[in-house]
PDB file of N, CA and C in Angstrom:
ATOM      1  N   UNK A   1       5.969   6.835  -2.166  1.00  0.00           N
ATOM      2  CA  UNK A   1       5.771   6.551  -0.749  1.00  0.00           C
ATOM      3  C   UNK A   1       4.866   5.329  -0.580  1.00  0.00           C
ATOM      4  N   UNK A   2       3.712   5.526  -1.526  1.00  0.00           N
ATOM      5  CA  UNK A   2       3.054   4.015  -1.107  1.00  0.00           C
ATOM      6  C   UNK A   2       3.770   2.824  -1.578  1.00  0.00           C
ATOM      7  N   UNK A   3       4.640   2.518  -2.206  1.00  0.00           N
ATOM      8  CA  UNK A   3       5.256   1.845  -2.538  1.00  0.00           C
ATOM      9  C   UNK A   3       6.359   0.991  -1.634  1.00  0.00           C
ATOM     10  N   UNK A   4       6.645   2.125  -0.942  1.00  0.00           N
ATOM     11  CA  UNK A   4       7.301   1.413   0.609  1.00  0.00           C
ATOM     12  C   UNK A   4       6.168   0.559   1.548  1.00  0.00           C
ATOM     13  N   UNK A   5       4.856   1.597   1.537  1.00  0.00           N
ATOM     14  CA  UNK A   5       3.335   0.830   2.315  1.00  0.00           C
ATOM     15  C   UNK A   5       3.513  -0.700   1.729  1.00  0.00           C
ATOM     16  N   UNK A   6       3.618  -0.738   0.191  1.00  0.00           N
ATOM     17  CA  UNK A   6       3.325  -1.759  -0.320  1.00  0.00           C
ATOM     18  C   UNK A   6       4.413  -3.080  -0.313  1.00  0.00           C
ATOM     19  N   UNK A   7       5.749  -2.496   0.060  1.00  0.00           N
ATOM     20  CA  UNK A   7       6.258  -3.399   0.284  1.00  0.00           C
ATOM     21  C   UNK A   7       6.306  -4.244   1.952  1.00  0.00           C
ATOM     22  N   UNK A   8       5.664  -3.202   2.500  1.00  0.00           N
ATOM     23  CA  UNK A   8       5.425  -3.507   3.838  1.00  0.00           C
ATOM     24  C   UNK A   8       4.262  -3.996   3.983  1.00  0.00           C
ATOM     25  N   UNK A   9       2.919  -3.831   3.065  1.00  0.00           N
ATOM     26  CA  UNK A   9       2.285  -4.471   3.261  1.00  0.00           C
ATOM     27  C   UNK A   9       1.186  -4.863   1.966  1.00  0.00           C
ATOM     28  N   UNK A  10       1.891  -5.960   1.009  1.00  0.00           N
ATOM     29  CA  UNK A  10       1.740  -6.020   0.026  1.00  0.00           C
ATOM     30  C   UNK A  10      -0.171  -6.144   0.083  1.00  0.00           C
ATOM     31  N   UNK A  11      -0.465  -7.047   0.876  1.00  0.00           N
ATOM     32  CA  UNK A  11      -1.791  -7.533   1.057  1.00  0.00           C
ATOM     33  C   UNK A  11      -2.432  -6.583   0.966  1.00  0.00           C
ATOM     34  N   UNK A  12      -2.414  -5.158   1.320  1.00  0.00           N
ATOM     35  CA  UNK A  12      -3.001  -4.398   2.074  1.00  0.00           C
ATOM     36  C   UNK A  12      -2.884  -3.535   0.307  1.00  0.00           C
ATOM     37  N   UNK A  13      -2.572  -3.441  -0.301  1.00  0.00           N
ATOM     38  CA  UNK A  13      -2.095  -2.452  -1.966  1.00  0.00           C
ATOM     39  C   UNK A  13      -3.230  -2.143  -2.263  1.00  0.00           C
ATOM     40  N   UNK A  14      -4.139  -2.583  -2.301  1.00  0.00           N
ATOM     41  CA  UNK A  14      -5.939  -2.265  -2.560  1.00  0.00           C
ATOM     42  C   UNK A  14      -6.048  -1.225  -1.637  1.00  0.00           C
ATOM     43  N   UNK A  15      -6.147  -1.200  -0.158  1.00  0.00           N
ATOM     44  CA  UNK A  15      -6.381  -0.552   0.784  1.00  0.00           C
ATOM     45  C   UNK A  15      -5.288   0.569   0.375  1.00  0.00           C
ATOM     46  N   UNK A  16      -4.305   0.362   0.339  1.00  0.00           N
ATOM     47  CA  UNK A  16      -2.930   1.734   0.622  1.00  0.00           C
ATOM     48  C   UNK A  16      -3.516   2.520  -0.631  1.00  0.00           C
ATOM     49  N   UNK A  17      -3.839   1.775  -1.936  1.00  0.00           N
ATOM     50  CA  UNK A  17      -4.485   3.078  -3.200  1.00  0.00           C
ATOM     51  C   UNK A  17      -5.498   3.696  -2.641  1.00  0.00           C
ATOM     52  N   UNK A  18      -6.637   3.185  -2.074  1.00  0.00           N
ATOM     53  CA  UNK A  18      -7.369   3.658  -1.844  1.00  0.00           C
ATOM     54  C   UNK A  18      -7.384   4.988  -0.949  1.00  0.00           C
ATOM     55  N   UNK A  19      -6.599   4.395   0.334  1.00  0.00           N
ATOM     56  CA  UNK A  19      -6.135   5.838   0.849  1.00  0.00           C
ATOM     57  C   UNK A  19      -5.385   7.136   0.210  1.00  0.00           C
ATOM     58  N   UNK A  20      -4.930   6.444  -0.454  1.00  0.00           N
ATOM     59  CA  UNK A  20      -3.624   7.395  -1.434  1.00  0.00           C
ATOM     60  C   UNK A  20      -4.216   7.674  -2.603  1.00  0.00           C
TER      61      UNK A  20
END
């Protein structure tokens, strides 16, 4: 699932692990 985050918001991949 974060992986979709991450393609949506690559910039953000630091932030989306962190939540996740």
């Amino acid at each position: 699932m974060k992986g979709i985050i991450t393609l949506l918001l690559p910039v953000d991949d630091a932030r989306t692990v962190s939540i996740y």
